[in-house]
Protein backbone atom coordinates (compact mmCIF):
# COMPACT_ATOMS: atom_id res chain seq x y z
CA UNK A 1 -11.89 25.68 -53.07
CA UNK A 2 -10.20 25.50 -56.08
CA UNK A 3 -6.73 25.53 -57.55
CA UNK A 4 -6.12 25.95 -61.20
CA UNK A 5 -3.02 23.18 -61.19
CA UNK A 6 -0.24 22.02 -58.71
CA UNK A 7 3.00 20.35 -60.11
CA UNK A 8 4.61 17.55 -59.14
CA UNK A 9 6.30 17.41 -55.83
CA UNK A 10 4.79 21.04 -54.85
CA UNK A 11 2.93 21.90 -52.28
CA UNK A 12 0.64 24.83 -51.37
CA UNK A 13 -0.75 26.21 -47.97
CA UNK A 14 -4.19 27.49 -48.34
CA UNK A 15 -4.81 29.92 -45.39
CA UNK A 16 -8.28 30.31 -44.27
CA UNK A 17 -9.59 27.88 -46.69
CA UNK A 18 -12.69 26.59 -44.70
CA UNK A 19 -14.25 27.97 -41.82
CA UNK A 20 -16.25 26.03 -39.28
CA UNK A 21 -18.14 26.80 -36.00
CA UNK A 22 -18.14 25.09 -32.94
CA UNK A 23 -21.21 24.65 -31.02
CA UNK A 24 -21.51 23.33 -27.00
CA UNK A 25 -18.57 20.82 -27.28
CA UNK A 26 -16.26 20.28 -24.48
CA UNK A 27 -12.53 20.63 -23.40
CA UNK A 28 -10.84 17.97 -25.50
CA UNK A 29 -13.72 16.69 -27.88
CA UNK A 30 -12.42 15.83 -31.30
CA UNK A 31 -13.78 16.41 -34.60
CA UNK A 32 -13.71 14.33 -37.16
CA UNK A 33 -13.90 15.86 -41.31
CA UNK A 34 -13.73 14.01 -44.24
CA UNK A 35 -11.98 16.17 -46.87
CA UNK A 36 -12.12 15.24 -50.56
CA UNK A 37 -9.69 16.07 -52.95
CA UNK A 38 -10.53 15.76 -56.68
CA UNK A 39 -8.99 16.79 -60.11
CA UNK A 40 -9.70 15.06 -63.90
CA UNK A 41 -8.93 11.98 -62.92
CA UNK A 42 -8.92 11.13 -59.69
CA UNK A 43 -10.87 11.49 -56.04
CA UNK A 44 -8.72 11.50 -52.90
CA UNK A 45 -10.18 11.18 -49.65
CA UNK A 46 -8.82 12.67 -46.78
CA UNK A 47 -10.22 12.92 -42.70
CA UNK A 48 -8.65 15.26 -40.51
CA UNK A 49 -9.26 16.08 -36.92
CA UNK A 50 -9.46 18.96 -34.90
CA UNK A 51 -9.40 19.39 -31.32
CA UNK A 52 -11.37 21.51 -29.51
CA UNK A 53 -9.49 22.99 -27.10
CA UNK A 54 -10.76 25.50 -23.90
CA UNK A 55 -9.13 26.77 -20.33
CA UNK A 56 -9.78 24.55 -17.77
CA UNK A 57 -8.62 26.21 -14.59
CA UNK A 58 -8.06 25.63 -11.17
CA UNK A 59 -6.05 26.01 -7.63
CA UNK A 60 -3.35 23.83 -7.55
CA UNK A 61 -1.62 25.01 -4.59
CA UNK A 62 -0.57 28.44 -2.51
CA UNK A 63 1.48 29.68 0.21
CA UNK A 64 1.32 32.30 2.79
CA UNK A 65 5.03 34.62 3.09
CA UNK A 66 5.14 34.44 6.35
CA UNK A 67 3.58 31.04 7.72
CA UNK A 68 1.64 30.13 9.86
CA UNK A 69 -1.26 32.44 9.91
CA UNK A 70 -1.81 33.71 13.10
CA UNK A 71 -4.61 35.11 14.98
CA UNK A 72 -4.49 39.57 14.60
CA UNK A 73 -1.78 38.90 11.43
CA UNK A 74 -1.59 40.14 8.14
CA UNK A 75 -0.75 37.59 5.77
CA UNK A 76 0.57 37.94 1.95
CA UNK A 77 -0.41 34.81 -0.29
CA UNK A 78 0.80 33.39 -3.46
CA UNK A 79 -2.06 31.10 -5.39
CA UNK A 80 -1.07 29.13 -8.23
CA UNK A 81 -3.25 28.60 -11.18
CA UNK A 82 -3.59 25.75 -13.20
CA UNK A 83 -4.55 25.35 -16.94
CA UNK A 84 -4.94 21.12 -17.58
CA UNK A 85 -7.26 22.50 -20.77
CA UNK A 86 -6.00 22.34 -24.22
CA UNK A 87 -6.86 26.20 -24.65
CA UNK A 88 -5.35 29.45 -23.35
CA UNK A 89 -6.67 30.98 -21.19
CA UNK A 90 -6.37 34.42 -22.17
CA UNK A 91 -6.24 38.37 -20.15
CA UNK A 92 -6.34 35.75 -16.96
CA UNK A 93 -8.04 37.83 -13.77
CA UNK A 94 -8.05 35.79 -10.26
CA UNK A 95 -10.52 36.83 -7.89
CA UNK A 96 -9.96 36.05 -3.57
CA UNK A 97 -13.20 36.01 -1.29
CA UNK A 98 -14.41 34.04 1.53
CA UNK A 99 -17.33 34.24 3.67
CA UNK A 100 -15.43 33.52 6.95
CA UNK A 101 -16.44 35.84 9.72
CA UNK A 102 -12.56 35.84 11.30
CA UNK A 103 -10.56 36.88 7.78
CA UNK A 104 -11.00 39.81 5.42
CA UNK A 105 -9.52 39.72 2.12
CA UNK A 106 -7.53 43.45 1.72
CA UNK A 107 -6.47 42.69 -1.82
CA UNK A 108 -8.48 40.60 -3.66
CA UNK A 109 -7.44 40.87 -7.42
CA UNK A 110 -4.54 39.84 -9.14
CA UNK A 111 -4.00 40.07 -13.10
CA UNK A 112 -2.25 36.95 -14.43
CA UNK A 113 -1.96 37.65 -18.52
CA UNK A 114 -2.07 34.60 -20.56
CA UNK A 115 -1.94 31.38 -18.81
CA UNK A 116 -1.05 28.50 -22.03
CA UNK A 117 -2.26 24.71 -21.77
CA UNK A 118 -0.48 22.70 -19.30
CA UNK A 119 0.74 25.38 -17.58
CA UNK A 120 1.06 27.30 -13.82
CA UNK A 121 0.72 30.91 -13.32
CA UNK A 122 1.38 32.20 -9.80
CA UNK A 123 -0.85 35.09 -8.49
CA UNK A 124 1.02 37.37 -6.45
CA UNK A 125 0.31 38.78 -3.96
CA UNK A 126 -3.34 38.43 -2.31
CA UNK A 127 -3.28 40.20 1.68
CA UNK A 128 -5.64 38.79 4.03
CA UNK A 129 -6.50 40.00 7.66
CA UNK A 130 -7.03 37.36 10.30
CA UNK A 131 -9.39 39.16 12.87
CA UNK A 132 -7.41 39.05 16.68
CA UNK A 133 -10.42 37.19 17.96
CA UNK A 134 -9.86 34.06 15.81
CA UNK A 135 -9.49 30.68 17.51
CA UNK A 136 -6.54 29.50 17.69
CA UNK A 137 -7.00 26.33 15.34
CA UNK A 138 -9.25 27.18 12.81
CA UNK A 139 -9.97 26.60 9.24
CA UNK A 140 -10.91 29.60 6.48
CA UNK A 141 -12.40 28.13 3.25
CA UNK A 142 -11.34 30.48 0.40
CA UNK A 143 -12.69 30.52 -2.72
CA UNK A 144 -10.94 31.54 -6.07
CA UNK A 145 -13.08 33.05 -8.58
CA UNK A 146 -11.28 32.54 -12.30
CA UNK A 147 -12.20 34.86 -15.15
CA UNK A 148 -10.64 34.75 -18.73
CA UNK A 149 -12.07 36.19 -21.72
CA UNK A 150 -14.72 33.69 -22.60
CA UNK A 151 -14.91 31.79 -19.32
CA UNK A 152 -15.12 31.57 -16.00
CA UNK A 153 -14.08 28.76 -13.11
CA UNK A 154 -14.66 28.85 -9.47
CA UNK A 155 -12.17 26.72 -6.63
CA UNK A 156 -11.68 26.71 -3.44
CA UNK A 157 -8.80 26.10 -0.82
CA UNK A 158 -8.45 26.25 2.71
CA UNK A 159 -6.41 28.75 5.02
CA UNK A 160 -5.34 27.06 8.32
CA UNK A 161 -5.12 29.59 10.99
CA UNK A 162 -2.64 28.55 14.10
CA UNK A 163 0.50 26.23 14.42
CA UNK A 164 0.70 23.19 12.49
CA UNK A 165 2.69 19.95 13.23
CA UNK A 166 4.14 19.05 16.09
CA UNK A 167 8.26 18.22 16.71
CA UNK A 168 9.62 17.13 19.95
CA UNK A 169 13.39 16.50 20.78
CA UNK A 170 12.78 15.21 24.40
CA UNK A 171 14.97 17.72 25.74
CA UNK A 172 12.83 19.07 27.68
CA UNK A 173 11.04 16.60 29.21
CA UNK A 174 7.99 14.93 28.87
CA UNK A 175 5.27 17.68 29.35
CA UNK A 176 3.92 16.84 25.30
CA UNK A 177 3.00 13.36 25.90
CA UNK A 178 0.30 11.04 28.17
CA UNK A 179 1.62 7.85 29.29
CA UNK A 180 -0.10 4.98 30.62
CA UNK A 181 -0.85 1.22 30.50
CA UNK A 182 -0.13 -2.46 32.04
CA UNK A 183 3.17 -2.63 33.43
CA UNK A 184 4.09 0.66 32.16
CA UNK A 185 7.82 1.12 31.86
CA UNK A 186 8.15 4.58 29.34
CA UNK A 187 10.17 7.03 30.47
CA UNK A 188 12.81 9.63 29.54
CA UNK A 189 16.31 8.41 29.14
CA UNK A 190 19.32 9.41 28.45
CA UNK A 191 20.96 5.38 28.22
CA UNK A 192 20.71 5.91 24.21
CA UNK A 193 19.75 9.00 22.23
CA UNK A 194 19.93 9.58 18.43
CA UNK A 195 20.31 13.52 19.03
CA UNK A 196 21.43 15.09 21.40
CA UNK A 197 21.31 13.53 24.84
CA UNK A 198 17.58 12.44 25.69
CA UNK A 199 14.46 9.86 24.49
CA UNK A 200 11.59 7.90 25.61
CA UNK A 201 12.57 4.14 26.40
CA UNK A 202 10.33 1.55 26.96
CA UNK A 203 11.93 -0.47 29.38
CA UNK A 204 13.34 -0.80 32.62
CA UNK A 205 15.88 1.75 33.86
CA UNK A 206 17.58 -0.69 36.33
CA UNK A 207 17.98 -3.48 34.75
CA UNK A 208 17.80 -2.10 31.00
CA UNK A 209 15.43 -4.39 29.81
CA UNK A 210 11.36 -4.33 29.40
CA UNK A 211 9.13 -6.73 31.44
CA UNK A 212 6.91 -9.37 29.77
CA UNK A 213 2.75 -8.94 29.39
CA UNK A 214 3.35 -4.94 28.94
CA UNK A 215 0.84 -3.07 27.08
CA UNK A 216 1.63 0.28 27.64
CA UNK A 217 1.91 3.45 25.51
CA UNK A 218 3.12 7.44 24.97
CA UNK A 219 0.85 9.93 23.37
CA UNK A 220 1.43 13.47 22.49
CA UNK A 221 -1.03 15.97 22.83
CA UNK A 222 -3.22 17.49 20.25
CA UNK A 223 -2.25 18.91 17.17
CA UNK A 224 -3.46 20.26 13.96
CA UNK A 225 -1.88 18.92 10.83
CA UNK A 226 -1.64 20.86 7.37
CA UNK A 227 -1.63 19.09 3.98
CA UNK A 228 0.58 16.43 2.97
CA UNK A 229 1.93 15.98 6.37
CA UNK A 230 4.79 13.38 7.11
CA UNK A 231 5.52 12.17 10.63
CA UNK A 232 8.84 10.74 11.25
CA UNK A 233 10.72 9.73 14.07
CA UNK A 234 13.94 7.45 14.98
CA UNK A 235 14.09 4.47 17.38
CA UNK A 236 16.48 1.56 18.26
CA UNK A 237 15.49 -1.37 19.60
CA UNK A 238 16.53 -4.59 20.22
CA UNK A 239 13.56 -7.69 20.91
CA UNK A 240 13.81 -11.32 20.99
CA UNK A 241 13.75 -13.21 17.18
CA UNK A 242 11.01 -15.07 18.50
CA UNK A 243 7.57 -13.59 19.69
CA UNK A 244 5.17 -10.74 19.56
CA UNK A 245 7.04 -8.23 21.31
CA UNK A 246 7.04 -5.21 19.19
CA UNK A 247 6.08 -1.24 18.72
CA UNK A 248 2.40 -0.17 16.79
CA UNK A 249 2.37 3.22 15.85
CA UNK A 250 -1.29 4.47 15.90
CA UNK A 251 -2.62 8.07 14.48
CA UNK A 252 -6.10 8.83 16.70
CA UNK A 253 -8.51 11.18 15.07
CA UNK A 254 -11.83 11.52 16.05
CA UNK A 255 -11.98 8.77 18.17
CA UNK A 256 -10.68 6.41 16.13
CA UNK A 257 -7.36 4.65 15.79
CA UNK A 258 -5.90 4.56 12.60
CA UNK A 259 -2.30 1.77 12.48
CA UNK A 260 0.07 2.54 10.67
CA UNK A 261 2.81 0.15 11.44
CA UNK A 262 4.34 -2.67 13.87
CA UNK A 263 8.32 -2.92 14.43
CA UNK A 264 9.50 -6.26 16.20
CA UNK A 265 9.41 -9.71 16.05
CA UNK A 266 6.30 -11.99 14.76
CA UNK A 267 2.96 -10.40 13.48
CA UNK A 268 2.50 -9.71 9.59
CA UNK A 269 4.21 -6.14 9.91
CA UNK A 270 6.97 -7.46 11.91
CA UNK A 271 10.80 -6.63 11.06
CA UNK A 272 14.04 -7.27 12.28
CA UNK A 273 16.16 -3.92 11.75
CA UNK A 274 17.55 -3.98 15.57
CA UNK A 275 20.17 -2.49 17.28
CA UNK A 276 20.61 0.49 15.05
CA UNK A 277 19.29 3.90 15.07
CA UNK A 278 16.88 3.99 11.84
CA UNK A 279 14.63 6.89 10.73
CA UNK A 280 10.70 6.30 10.15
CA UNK A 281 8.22 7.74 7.92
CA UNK A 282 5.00 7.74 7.44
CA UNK A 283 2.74 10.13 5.08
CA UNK A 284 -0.45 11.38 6.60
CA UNK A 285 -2.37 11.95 3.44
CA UNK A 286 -5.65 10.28 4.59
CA UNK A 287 -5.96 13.67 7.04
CA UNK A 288 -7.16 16.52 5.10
CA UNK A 289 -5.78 19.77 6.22
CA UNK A 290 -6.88 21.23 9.33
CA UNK A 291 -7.44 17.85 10.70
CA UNK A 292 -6.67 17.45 14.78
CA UNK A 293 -4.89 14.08 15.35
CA UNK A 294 -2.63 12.54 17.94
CA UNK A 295 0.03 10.05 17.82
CA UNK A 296 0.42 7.09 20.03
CA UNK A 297 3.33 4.55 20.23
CA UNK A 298 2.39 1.34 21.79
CA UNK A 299 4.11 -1.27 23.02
CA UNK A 300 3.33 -4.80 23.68
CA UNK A 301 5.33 -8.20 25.31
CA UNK A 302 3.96 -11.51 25.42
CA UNK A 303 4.74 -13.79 28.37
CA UNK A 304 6.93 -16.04 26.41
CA UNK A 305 10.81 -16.26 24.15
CA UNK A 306 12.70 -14.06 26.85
CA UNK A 307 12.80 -10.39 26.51
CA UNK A 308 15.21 -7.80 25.63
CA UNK A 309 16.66 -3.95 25.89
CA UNK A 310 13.31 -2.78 24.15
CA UNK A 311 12.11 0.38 22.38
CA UNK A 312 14.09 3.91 22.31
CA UNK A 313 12.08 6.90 20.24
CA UNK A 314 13.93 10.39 19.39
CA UNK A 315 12.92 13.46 17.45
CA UNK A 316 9.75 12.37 16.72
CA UNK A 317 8.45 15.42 14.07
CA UNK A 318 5.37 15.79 11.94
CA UNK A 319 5.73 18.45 9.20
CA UNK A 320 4.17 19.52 5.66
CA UNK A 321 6.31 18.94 2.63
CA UNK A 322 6.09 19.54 -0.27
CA UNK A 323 6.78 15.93 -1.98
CA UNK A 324 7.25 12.48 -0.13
CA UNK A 325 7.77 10.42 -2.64
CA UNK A 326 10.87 8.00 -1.70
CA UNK A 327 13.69 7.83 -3.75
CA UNK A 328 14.10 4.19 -5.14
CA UNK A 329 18.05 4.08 -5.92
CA UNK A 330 17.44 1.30 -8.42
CA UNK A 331 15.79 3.97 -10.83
CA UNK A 332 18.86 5.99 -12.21
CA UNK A 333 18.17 8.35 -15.17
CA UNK A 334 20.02 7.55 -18.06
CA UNK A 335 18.49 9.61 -20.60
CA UNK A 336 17.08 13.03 -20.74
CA UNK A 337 14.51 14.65 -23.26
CA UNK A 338 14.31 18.49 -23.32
CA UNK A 339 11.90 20.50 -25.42
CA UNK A 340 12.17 24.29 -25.41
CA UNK A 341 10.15 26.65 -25.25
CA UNK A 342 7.36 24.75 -24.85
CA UNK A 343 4.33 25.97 -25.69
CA UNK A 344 6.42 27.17 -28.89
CA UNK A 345 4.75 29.41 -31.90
CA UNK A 346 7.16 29.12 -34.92
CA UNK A 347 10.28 26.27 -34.04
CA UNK A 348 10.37 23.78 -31.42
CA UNK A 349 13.77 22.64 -30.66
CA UNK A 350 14.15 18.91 -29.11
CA UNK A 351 17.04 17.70 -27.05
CA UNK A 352 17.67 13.87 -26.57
CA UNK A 353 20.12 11.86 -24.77
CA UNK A 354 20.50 8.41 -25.48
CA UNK A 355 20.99 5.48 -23.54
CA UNK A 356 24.99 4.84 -22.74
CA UNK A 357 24.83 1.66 -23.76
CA UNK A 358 23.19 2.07 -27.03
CA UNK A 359 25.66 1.25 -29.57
CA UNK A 360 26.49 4.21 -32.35
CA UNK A 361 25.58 2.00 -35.13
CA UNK A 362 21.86 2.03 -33.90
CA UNK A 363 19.29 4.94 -34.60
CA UNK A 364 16.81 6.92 -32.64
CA UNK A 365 13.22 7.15 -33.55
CA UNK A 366 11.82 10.23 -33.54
CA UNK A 367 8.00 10.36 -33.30
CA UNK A 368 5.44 13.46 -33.20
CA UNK A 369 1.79 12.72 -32.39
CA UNK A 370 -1.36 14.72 -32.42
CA UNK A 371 -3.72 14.58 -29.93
CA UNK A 372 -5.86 12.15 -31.68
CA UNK A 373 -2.90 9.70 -31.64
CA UNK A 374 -2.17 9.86 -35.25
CA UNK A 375 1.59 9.96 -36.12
CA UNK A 376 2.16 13.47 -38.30
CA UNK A 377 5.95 13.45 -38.46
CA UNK A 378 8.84 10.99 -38.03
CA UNK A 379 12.42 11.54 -37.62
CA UNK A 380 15.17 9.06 -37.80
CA UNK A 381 18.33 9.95 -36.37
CA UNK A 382 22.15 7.88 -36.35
CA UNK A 383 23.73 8.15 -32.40
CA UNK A 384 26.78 9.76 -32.43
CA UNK A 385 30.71 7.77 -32.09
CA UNK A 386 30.66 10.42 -29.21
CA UNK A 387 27.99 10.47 -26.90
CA UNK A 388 26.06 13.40 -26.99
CA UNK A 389 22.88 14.98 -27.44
CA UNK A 390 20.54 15.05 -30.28
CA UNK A 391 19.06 17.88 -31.73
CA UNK A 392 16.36 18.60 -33.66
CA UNK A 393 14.27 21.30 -34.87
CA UNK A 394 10.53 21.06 -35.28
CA UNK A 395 8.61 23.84 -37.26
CA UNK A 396 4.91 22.27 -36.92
CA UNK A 397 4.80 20.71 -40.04
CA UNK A 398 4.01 16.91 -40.89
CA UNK A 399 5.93 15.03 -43.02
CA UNK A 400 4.95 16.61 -46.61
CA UNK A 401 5.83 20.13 -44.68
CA UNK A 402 2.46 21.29 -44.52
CA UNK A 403 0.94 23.42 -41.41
CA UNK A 404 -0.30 21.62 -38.65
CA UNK A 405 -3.10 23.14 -36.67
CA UNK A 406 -2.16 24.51 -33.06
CA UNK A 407 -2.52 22.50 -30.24
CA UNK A 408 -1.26 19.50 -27.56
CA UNK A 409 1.55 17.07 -29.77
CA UNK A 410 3.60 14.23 -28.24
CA UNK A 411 7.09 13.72 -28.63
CA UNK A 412 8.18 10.41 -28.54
CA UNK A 413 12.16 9.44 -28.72
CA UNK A 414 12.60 5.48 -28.98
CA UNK A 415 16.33 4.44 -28.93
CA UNK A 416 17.21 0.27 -28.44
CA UNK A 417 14.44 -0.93 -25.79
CA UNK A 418 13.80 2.69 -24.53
CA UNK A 419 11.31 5.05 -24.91
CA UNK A 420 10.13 8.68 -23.79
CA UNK A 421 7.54 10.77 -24.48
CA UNK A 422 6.67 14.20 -23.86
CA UNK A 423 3.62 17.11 -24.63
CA UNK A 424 4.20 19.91 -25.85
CA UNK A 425 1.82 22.63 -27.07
CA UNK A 426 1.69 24.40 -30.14
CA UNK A 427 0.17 27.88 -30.43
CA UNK A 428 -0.10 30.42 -32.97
C-alpha cells in the first residue's frame, strides 16, 4: 500500500489495508506477520499478531422453576450457555432433546441472540414432561444441541428426577437411621440439643458417659444426592485428652466406605474442639449427581485414659449449593477494579481503587495487554490526597493512538506491592 508522504508526528489509519484468510486454525491460535515499512531512506520492520478467535460453547449450569422434578410433573428449565471462545457467537439457537423413555421435551427451542466471549446467556424457558410412570430416583441425560451462524456444539447435562438430600432434626425420632455395633450406646436424647429439644448421643443415658471398647455406629437410610452437595451437621462432645476415643464420619456408596473425617483425641485427624456446639462441613464433590450414598457416624473407645460424656449429633443436613467455598477472614479486599461495559465497542471506562495504605505521593501503573502478552498501552496515574477512585478511559488504541484489532485485552493496575488484572473484550 502506498502513501504519498506522512509528516512528522502524524498518524494515519488505513482501513482495510490488507486482507487475509484463515484456513482450519483453532479457537485461540495466533498469527504471527511481519510487516515492512519502507520510504527513501529507510526500512522498518514491524510483526503483528492476530488472534483467531471462534465460539466455543457449552452448558455451564441450569435449573428447574419448580424443583425437584417429580414423577407425572411438568417442569420449566433455565440452561445457561457458556462462550470461553474468543469469538461471538452470533444469532445463538439452543436446541433440548433426550432419548430418555420417561421425559418428553414440550419446548425444545430457545433463541439466545448474540452470546460475546467470556460470557453467559441464559435460555429461558425449556418445558419438559416427566412421564407418571418414572421411578422415583432416576437420572435423564439431556443433551444441548448449540447452533450459531458458522458453528455448531453439542453438551449434555443430567435431570435428576425425585427428592434429593436428606435433612433430619431428630424430632421425630429415629425412623431415618440403622444403628448397631459392640457395646452400642446411640440413642435419642434430649440431655443436650443444638436445636430444638432432641439428638443422637453416643453414650450412656444413666450415667451420661460412653463405655470403653465401643465400636458402634448410626446410619441414615438411602438417599440420592444432586451436584455439589454439602453435608453438615453439629455435635458436642467431650473425650479424654489422651486416647483414641473419637467420631469417623464415613459416606458409603456402592459398597464402599469413603472417610471423611475423625473428631477426638489421638489419630492423625484428631482435634480437641470439646464441649461446644460446632457446625461441620463437608463437600461431596467426588459423587456425581444422581449418585445414592449413605452416611454413617462411627464411634470408637479404646480400653484405656478413662472415658467421658461422649458424642451428641443435631441437624445433620445434606443439600446442593451453589458455592462452598469457605470464607478465609484473613483475605479482606482492599482494592476493587471495575471495567464497564465489558465487552465494549468504542470506550472502555476503568475504575480502580487503590490500596489504603498506599501513600498519595506514589503512582499507579496502568497496563493493557493483548492476548499475545505484548504490552500495547500504558498509563501512569498520581493517587489522589483523598482516597478515591481512578478513572480512566480506554478507546482501543495503543500508545501512538492507532486502532487495535478486536478481541480479549488484559487490564492490569499495579499500585505499591499490588497488582490486579482483568479481561476484557473488545468488539467492533
Amino acid at each position: 500500500f502506498a502513501i504519498d508522504s506522512l509528516g512528522i508526528a502524524d498518524s494515519l489509519i488505513i482501513d482495510n489495508c490488507f486482507q487475509v484468510m484463515v484456513g482450519t486454525a483453532q479457537n485461540g491460535h495466533s498469527i504471527c506477520f511481519e510487516l515492512e515499512v519502507n520510504d527513501t531512506s529507510r526500512i522498518l520492520t514491524f510483526s503483528p499478531t492476530m488472534l483467531i478467535g471462534t465460539p466455543v460453547l457449552s452448558v455451564s449450569d441450569f435449573c428447574v422453576l419448580a424443583p425437584p422434578s417429580m414423577p407425572g410433573e411438568t417442569d420449566s428449565l433455565s440452561v445457561y450457555i457458556e462462550n470461553s471462545g474468543f469469538g461471538c457467537g452470533h444469532g445463538l439457537i439452543a436446541q433440548l432433546s433426550t432419548s430418555d423413555p420417561y421425559v418428553t421435551v414440550l419446548t425444545d427451542s430457545v433463541a439466545c441472540g448474540d452470546l460475546y466471549p467470556d460470557s453467559i446467556a441464559a435460555a429461558e424457558y425449556f418445558v419438559v414432561e416427566v412421564n407418571a410412570g418414572c421411578p422415583a430416583a432416576h437420572i435423564a441425560n439431556m443433551i444441548m444441541t448449540l447452533t450459531t451462524q458458522d458453528y455448531a456444539f453439542q453438551d449434555t447435562f443430567v435431570l435428576l428426577i425425585g427428592e434429593t438430600g436428606f435433612h433430619d432434626d431428630m424430632e421425630s425420632g429415629g425412623g431415618l437411621w440403622t444403628t448397631g455395633g459392640t457395646n452400642n450406646r446411640w440413642h435419642i436424647s434430649t440431655q443436650r440439643a443444638f436445636s430444638p429439644t432432641h439428638s443422637w448421643y453416643c453414650g450412656d443415658s444413666t450415667t451420661g458417659e460412653y463405655l470403653p471398647n465401643m465400636d458402634c455406629y448410626i446410619q441414615s437410610v438411602p438417599f440420592m444426592v444432586h451436584e455439589q452437595s454439602l453435608l453438615s451437621f453439629c455435635r458436642w462432645f467431650h473425650v479424654p485428652v489422651y486416647g483414641t476415643d473419637g467420631l469417623y464420619v464415613i459416606i458409603i456408596h456402592d459398597g464402599q466406605y469413603d472417610t471423611l473425617d475423625f473428631m477426638g483425641t489421638g489419630g492423625a485427624l484428631g482435634r480437641d474442639l470439646q464441649s461446644s456446639w460446632f457446625e461441620e462441613k463437608y463437600t461431596l464433590d467426588a459423587y456425581a449427581p444422581g449418585d445414592t450414598i449413605q452416611v454413617r457416624l462411627s464411634f470408637i473407645s479404646d480400653n484405656e485414659f478413662g472415658v467421658g460424656e461422649g458424642f451428641y449429633v443435631d441437624d445433620i443436613t445434606v443439600e446442593h449449593v451453589f458455592g462452598v467455598d469457605e470464607f478465609d477472614n484473613s483475605i479482606v479486599a482492599c482494592t476493587w477494579l471495575e471495567l464497564k461495559p465489558n465487552p465494549f465497542t468504542n470506550d472502555l471506562t476503568v475504575s480502580y481503587m487503590p490500596p489504603a495504605d498506599v501513600a498519595h505521593t506514589e503512582a499507579c501503573c496502568f497496563r493493557i495487554y493483548d492476548a499475545s502478552g505484548r504490552c500495547v498501552r500504558t498509563y501512569d496515574m498520581p493517587v489522589p490526597d483523598m482516597r478515591q477512585p481512578l478513572i480512566l478511559q480506554w478507546d482501543g488504541t495503543d500508545d501512538q493512538h492507532r486502532a487495535l484489532p478486536a478481541g480479549v485485552y488484559f487490564i492490569r493496575v499495579t499500585a505499591a506491592q499490588e497488582s490486579v488484572t482483568q479481561k476484557v473484550v473488545f468488539v467492533r
